[in-house]
Protein backbone atom coordinates (compact mmCIF):
# COMPACT_ATOMS: atom_id res chain seq x y z
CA UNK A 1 -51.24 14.27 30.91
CA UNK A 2 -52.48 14.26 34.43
CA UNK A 3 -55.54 12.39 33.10
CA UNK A 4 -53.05 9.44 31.93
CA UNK A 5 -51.22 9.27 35.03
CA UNK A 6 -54.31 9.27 37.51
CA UNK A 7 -55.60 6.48 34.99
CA UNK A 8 -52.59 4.69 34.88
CA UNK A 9 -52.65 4.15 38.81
CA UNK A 10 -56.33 4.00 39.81
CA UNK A 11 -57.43 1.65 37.40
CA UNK A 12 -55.87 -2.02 36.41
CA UNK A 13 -54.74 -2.17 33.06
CA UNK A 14 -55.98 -5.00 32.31
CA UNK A 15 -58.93 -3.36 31.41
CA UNK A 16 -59.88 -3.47 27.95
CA UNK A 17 -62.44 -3.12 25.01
CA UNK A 18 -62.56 -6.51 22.46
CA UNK A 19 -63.24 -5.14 19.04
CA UNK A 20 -63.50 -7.78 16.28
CA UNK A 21 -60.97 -9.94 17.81
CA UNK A 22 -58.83 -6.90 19.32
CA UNK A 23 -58.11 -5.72 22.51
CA UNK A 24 -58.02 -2.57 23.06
CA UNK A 25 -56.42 -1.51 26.43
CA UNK A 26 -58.16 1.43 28.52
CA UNK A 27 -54.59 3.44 28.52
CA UNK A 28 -53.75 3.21 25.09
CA UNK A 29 -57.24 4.29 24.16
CA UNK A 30 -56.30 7.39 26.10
CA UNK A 31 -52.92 7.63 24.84
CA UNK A 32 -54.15 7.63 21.39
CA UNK A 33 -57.14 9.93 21.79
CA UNK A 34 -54.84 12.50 23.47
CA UNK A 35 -52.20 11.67 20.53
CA UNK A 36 -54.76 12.39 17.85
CA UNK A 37 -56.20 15.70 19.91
CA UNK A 38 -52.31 16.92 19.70
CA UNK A 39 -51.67 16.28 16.30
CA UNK A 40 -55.10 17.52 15.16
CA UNK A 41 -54.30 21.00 17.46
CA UNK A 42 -50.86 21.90 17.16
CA UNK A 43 -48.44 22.43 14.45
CA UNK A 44 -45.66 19.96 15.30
CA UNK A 45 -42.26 19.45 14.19
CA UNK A 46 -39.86 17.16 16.08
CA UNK A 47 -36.16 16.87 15.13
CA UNK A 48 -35.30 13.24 16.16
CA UNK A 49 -32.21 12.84 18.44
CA UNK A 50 -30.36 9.65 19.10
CA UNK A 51 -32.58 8.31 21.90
CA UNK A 52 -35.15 8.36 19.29
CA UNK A 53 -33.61 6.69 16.86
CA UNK A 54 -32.46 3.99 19.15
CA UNK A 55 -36.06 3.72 20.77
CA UNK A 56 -37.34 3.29 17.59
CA UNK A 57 -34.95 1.01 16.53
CA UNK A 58 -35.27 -1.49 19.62
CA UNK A 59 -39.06 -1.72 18.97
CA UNK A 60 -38.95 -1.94 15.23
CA UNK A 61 -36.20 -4.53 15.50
CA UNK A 62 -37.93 -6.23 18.37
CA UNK A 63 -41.48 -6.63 16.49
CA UNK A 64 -39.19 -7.69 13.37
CA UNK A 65 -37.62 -10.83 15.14
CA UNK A 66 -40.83 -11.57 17.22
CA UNK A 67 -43.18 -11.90 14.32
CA UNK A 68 -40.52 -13.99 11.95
CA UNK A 69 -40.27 -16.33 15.13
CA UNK A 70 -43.95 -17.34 15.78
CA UNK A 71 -45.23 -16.64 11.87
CA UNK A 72 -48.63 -16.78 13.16
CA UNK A 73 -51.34 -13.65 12.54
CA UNK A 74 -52.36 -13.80 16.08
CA UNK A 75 -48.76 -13.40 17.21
CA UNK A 76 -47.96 -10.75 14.53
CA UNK A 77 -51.58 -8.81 16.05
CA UNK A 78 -50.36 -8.79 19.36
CA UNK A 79 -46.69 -7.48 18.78
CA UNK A 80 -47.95 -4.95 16.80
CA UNK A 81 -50.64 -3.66 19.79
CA UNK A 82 -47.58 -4.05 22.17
CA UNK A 83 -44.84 -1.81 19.55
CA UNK A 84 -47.89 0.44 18.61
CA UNK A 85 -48.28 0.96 22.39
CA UNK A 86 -45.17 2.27 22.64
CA UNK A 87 -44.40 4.38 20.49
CA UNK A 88 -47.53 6.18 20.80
CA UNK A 89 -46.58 6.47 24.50
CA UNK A 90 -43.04 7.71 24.41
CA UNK A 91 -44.60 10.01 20.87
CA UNK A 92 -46.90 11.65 23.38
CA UNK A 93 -44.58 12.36 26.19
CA UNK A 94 -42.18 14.02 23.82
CA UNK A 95 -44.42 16.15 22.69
CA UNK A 96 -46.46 16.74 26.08
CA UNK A 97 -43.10 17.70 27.79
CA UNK A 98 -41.26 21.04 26.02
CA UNK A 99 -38.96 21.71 29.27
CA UNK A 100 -37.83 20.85 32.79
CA UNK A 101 -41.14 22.84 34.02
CA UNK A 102 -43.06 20.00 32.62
CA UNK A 103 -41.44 17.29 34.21
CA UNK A 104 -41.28 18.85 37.27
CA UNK A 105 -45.00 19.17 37.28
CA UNK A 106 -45.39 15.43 36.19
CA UNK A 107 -43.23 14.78 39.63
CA UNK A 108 -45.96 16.51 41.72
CA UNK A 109 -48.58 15.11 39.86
CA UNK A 110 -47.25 11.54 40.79
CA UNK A 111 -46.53 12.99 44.81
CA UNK A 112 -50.20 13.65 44.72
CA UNK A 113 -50.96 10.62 43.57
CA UNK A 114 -49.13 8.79 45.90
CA UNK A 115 -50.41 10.72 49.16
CA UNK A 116 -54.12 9.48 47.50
CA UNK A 117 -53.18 5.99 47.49
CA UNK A 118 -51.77 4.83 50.74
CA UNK A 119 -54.71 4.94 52.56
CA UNK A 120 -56.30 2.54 50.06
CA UNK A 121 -53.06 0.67 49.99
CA UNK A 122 -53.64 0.85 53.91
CA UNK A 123 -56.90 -0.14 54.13
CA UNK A 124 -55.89 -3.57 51.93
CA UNK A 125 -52.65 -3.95 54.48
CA UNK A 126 -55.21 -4.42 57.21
CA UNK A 127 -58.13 -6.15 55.28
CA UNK A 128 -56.46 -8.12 52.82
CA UNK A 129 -59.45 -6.72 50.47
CA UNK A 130 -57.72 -4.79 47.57
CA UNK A 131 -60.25 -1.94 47.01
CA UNK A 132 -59.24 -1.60 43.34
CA UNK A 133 -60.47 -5.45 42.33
CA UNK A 134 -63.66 -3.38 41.61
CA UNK A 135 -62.25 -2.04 38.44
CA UNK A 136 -60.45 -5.10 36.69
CA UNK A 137 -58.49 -7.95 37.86
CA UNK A 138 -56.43 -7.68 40.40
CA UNK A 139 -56.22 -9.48 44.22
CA UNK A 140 -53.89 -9.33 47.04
CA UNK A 141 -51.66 -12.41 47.82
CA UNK A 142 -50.23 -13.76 51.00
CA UNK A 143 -46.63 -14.82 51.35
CA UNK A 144 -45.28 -15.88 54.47
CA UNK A 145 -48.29 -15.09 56.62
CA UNK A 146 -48.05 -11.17 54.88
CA UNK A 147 -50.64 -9.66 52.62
CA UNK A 148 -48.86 -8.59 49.49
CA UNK A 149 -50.18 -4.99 48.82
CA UNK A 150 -51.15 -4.52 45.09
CA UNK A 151 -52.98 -1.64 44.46
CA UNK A 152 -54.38 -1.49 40.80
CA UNK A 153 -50.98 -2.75 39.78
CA UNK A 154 -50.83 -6.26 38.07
CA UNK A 155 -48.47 -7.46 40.83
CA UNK A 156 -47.07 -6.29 44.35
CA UNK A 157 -43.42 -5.98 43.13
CA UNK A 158 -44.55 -3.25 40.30
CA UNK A 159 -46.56 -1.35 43.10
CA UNK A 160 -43.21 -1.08 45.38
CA UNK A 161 -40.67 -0.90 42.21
CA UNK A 162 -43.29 1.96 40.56
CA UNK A 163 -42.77 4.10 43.97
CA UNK A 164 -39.09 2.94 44.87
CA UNK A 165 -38.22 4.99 41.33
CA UNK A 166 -39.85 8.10 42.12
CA UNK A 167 -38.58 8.55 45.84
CA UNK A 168 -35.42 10.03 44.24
CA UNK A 169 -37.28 12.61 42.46
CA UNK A 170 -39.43 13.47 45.06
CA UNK A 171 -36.66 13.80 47.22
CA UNK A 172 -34.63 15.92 44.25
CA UNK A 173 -38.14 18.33 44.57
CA UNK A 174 -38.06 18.53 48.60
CA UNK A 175 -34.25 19.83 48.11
CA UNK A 176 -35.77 22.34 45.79
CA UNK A 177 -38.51 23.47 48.20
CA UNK A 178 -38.02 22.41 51.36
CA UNK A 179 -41.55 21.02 51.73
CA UNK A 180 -43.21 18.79 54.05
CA UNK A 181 -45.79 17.67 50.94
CA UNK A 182 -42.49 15.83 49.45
CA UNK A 183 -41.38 14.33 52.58
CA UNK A 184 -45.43 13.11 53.37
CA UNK A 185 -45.49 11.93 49.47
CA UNK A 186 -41.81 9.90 50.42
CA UNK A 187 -43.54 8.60 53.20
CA UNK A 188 -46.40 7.32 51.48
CA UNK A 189 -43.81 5.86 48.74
CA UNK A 190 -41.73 4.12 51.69
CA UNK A 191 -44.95 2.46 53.43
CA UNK A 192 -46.27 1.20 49.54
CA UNK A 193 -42.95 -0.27 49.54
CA UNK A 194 -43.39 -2.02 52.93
CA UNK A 195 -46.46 -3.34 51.84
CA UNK A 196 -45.60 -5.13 48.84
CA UNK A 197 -43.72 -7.49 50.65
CA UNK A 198 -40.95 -7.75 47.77
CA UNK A 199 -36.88 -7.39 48.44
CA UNK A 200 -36.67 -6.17 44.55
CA UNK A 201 -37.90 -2.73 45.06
CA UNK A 202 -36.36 -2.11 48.64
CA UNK A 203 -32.98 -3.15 46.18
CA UNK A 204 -33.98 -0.49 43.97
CA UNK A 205 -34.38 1.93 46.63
CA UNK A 206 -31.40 1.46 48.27
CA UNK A 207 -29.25 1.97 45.22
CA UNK A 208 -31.04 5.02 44.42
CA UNK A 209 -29.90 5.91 47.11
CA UNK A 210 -26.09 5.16 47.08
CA UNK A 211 -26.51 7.01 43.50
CA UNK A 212 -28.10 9.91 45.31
CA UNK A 213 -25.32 9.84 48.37
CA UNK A 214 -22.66 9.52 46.41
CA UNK A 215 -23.49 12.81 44.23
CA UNK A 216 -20.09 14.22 45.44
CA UNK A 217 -17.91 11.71 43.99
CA UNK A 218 -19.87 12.12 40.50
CA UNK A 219 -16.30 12.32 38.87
CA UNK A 220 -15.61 9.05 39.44
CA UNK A 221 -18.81 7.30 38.09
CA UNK A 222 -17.21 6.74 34.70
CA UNK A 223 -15.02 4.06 36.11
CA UNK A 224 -18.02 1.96 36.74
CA UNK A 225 -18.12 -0.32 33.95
CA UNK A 226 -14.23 -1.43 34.04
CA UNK A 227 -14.51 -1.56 37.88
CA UNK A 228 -17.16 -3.65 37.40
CA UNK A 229 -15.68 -5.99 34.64
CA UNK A 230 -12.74 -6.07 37.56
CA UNK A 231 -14.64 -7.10 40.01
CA UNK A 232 -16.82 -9.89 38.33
CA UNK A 233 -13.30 -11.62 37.00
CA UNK A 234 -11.88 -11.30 40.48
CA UNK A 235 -14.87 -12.87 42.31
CA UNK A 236 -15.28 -15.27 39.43
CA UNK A 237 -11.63 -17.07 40.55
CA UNK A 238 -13.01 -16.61 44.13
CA UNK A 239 -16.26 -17.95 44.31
CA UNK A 240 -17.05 -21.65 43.51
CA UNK A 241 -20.44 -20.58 41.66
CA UNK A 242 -20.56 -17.76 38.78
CA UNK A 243 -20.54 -14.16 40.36
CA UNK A 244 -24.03 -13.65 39.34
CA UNK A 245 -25.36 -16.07 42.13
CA UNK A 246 -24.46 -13.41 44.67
CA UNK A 247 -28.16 -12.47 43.43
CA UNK A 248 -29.43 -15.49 44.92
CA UNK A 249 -28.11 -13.90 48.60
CA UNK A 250 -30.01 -10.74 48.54
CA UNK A 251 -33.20 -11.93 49.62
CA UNK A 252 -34.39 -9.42 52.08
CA UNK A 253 -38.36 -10.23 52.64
CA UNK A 254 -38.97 -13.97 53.88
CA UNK A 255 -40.03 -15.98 50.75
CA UNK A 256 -37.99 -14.48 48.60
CA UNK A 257 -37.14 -15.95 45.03
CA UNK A 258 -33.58 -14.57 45.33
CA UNK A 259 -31.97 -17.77 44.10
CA UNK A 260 -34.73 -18.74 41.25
CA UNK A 261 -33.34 -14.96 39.53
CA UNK A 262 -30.00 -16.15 39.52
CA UNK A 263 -31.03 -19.36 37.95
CA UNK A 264 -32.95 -17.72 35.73
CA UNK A 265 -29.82 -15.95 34.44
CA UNK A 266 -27.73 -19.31 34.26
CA UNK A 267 -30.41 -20.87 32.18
CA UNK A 268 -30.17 -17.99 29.85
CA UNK A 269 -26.27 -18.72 29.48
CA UNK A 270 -26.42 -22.06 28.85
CA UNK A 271 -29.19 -21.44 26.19
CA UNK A 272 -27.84 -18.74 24.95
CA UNK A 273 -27.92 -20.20 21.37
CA UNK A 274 -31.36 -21.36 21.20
CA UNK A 275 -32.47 -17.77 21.42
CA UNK A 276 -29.68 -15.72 20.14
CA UNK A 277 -30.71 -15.76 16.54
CA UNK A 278 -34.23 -14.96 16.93
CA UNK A 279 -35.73 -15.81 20.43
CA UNK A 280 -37.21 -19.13 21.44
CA UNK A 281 -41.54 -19.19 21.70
CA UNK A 282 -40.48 -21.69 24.58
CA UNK A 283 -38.70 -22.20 27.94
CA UNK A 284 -40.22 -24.86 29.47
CA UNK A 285 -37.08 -27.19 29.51
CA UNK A 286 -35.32 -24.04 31.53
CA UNK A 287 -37.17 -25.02 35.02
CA UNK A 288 -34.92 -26.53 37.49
CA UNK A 289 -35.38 -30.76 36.97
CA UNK A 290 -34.90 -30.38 33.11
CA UNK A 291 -38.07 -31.56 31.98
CA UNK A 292 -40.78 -29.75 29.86
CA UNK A 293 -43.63 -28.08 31.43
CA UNK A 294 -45.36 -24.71 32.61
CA UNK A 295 -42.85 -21.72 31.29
CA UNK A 296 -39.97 -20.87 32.78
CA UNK A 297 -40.86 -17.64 34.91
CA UNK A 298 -38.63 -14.71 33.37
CA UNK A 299 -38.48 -12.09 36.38
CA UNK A 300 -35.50 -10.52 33.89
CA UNK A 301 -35.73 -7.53 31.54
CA UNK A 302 -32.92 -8.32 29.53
CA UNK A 303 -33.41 -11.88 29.29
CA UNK A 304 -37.02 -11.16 28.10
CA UNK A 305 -35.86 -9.22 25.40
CA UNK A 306 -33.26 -12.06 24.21
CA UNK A 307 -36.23 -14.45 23.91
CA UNK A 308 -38.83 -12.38 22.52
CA UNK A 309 -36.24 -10.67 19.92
CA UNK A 310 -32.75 -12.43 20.14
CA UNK A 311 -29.40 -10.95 21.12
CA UNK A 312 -29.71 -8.43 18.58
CA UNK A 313 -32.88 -6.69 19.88
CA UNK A 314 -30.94 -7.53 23.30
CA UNK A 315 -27.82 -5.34 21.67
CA UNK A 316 -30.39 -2.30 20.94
CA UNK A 317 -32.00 -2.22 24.48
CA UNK A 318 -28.24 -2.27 26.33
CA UNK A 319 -27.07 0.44 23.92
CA UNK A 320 -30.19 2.61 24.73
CA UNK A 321 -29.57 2.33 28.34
CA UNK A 322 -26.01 2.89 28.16
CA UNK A 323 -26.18 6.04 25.88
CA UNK A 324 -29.07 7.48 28.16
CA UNK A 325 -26.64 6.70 31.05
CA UNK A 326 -24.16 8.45 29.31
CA UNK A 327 -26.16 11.87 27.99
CA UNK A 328 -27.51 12.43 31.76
CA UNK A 329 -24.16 11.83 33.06
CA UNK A 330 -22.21 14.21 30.73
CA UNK A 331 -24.80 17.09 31.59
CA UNK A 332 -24.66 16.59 35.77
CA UNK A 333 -20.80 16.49 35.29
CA UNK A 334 -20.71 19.85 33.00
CA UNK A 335 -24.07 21.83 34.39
CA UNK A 336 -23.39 23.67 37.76
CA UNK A 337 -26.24 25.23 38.03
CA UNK A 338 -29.06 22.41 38.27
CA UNK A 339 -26.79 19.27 38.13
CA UNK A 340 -28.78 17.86 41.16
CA UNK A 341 -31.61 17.55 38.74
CA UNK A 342 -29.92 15.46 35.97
CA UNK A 343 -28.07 13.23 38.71
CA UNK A 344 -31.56 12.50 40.51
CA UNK A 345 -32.50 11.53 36.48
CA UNK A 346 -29.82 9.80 36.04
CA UNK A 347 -30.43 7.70 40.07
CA UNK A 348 -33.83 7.41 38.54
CA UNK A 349 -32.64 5.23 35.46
CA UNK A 350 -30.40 3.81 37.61
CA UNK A 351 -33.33 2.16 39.54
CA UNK A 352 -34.79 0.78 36.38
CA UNK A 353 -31.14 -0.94 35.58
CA UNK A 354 -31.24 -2.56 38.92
CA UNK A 355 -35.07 -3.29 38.80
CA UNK A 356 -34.71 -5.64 35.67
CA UNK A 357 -32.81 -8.47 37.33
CA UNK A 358 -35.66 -8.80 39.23
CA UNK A 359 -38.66 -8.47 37.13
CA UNK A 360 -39.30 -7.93 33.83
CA UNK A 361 -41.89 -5.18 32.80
CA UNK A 362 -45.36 -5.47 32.16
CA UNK A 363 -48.48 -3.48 33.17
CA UNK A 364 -47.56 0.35 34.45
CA UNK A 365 -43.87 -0.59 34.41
CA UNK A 366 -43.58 -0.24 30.72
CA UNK A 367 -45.62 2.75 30.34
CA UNK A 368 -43.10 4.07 33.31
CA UNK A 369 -39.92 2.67 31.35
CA UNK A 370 -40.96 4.51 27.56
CA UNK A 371 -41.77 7.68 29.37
CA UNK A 372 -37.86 7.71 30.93
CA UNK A 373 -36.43 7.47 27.69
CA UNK A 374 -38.84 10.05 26.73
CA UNK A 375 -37.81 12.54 29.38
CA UNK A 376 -34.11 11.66 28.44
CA UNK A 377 -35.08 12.62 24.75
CA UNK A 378 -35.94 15.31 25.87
CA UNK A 379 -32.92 16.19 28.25
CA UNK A 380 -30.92 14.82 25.40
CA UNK A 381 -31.95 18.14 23.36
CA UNK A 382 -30.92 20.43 26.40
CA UNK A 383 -28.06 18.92 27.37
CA UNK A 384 -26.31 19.03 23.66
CA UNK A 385 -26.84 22.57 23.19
CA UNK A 386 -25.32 22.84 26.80
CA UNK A 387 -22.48 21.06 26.34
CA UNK A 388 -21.99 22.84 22.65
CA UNK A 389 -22.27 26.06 24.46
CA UNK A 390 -19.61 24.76 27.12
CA UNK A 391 -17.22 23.75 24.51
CA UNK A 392 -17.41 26.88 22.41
CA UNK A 393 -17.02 28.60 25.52
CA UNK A 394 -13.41 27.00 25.94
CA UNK A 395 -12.30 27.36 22.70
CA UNK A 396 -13.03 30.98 23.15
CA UNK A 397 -11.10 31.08 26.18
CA UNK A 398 -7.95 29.31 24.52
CA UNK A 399 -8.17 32.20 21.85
CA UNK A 400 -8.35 34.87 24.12
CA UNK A 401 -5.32 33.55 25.97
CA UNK A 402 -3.50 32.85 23.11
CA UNK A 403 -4.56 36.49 21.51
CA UNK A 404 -3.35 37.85 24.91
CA UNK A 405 0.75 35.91 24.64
């Protein structure tokens, strides 16, 4: 597993091995050798829960829609490396992790990791050279007279949105500790941030954060979708433009594409039925004068998944989210005695909400995004045998008091 991970961020992904046509990806050769090593060693049985279903589900549907849409065998090829990918991937993490032990060591493993790479990430700050363009493709940009810090990430906003995620569990581990390697490997995080020059993942981090400060009034977090549904109809009679345009205001770094997100998400309104039924192959006629040309840029996670696999692979992604949302937050509201944990989780997936109406996921980012619902599979097990336990435990209770009138 370490292997994977030290892989996964030392080496571009775009790395790959062309056999008879096919590419072959460096990290899903790995994730496929260590796949086959597992199933070759080990006797296993696993008991699919209803994150797996609905994983399974989303990318089945997904690969479904996509392939009926372009009818093409080089389109059908490349969906199936991309749904292959993936649930190899989140296969092998449910079967790598057996307990909270595990993903507590695949924390440190990525605080290591991060304490390695800020120097190079520093050295590429100062130099404008990105170190890692000796093994694949990758650069460093300049955006308002700033070097945009890469790494071996396909873009600068994955390297700050990878690292803006995992501050929340490094921090959850320094609470456990009481460390100074978590607060250096939070440091490291915070200055890879800086140095992408994006305003997406500094958006992520602060609301990990408000998730994370607001751990107190926990009870209260299940009022967030109809407060939310409140608030967009309220500002929607207020503001002249739809509510979702607030997006366009965020902007923190200079040069920010703040407003072309929002756009982005008006476009996908207005279009909604060209891609509802089964995607569109095209969105050239979505740029801003109306007229065909390049692609639209989709820096959304949720619109991608409308175009590549309509509104019903759209429908399977939201209710994946939500019920992972809603497993983590039933165990941090029951558990007493490591609730911290599940509500750092549960900040954690939080960040990746936020993240996708900013970008949408490519490169690392979706390795990242099947091994959350992985870890959530596997919380998912824990947390219904704890909440079973909780609820026998009542209706014990309620017998005994009974029994005692």
């Amino acid at each position: 597993m370490s292997l994977l991970l030290f892989n996964l961020c030392f080496i571009p992904t775009s790395q790959c091995v062309i056999i008879f046509g096919a590419s072959f990806y460096y990290h899903q050769l790995i994730i496929i050798a260590i796949l086959t090593r597992l199933i070759i060693t080990s006797n296993i049985t696993i008991k699919l829960n209803k994150i797996d279903i609905l994983f399974i589900i989303w990318q089945v549907s997904g690969f479904i829609i996509y392939v009926i849409q372009w009818q093409t065998v080089q389109a059908a090829v490349w969906k199936t490396g991309r749904t292959l990918e993936a649930l190899t991937t989140f296969a092998l993490i449910r079967l790598c992790l057996k307990n909270k032990n595990d993903i507590y060591r695949l924390i440190d493993t990525l605080a290591i990791i991060s304490i390695i790479m800020a120097p190079f990430v520093l050295y590429e700050s100062i130099s404008g050279h990105n170190p890692f363009s000796l093994f694949g493709k990758v650069s460093t940009d300049i955006r308002e007279g700033r070097f945009r810090c890469q790494a071996a990430f396909p873009i600068s906003i994955i390297l700050g949105i990878f690292w803006a995620l995992f501050i929340s569990l490094f921090w959850m581990r320094y609470k456990q500790h009481n460390s100074f390697f978590y607060i250096l490997s939070i440091a490291c995080s915070l200055f890879m941030i800086y140095a992408c020059a994006s305003s997406t993942p500094i958006g992520t981090l602060l609301f990990c954060c408000i998730v994370i400060a607001t751990y107190k009034y926990k009870q209260w977090y299940r009022l967030t979708i109809p407060l939310c549904i409140l608030l967009y109809l309220i500002l929607s009679f207020i503001m002249v433009s739809p509510p979702y345009y607030i997006i366009a205001r965020i902007g923190v770094v200079g040069g920010s594409t703040a407003w072309h997100r929002a756009y982005l998400i008006d476009r996908a309104i207005i279009f909604f039925n060209e891609w509802a039924m089964l995607g569109t192959r095209t969105t050239s006629h979505w740029n801003y004068t109306g007229r065909s040309g390049h692609e639209f840029d989709i820096t959304n996670q949720f619109i991608l998944e409308g175009i590549r696999g309509g509104a019903v692979t759209l429908i399977f992604f939201i209710v994946l989210i939500y019920y992972s949302c809603k497993t983590i937050y039933r165990t941090a509201i029951k558990e007493q005695s490591s609730n911290k944990f599940y509500w750092n989780i549960l900040a954690f997936l939080s960040g990746h909400i936020v993240s996708f109406f900013g970008i949408s996921y490519f490169g690392q980012m979706t390795i990242l995004l099947y091994t959350t619902f992985a870890i959530i599979s596997l919380l998912h097990n824990e947390s219904s045998s704890y909440i079973a336990q909780d609820n026998n435990l009542k209706v014990l209770k309620t017998y005994n008091f009974r029994a005692f009138q």
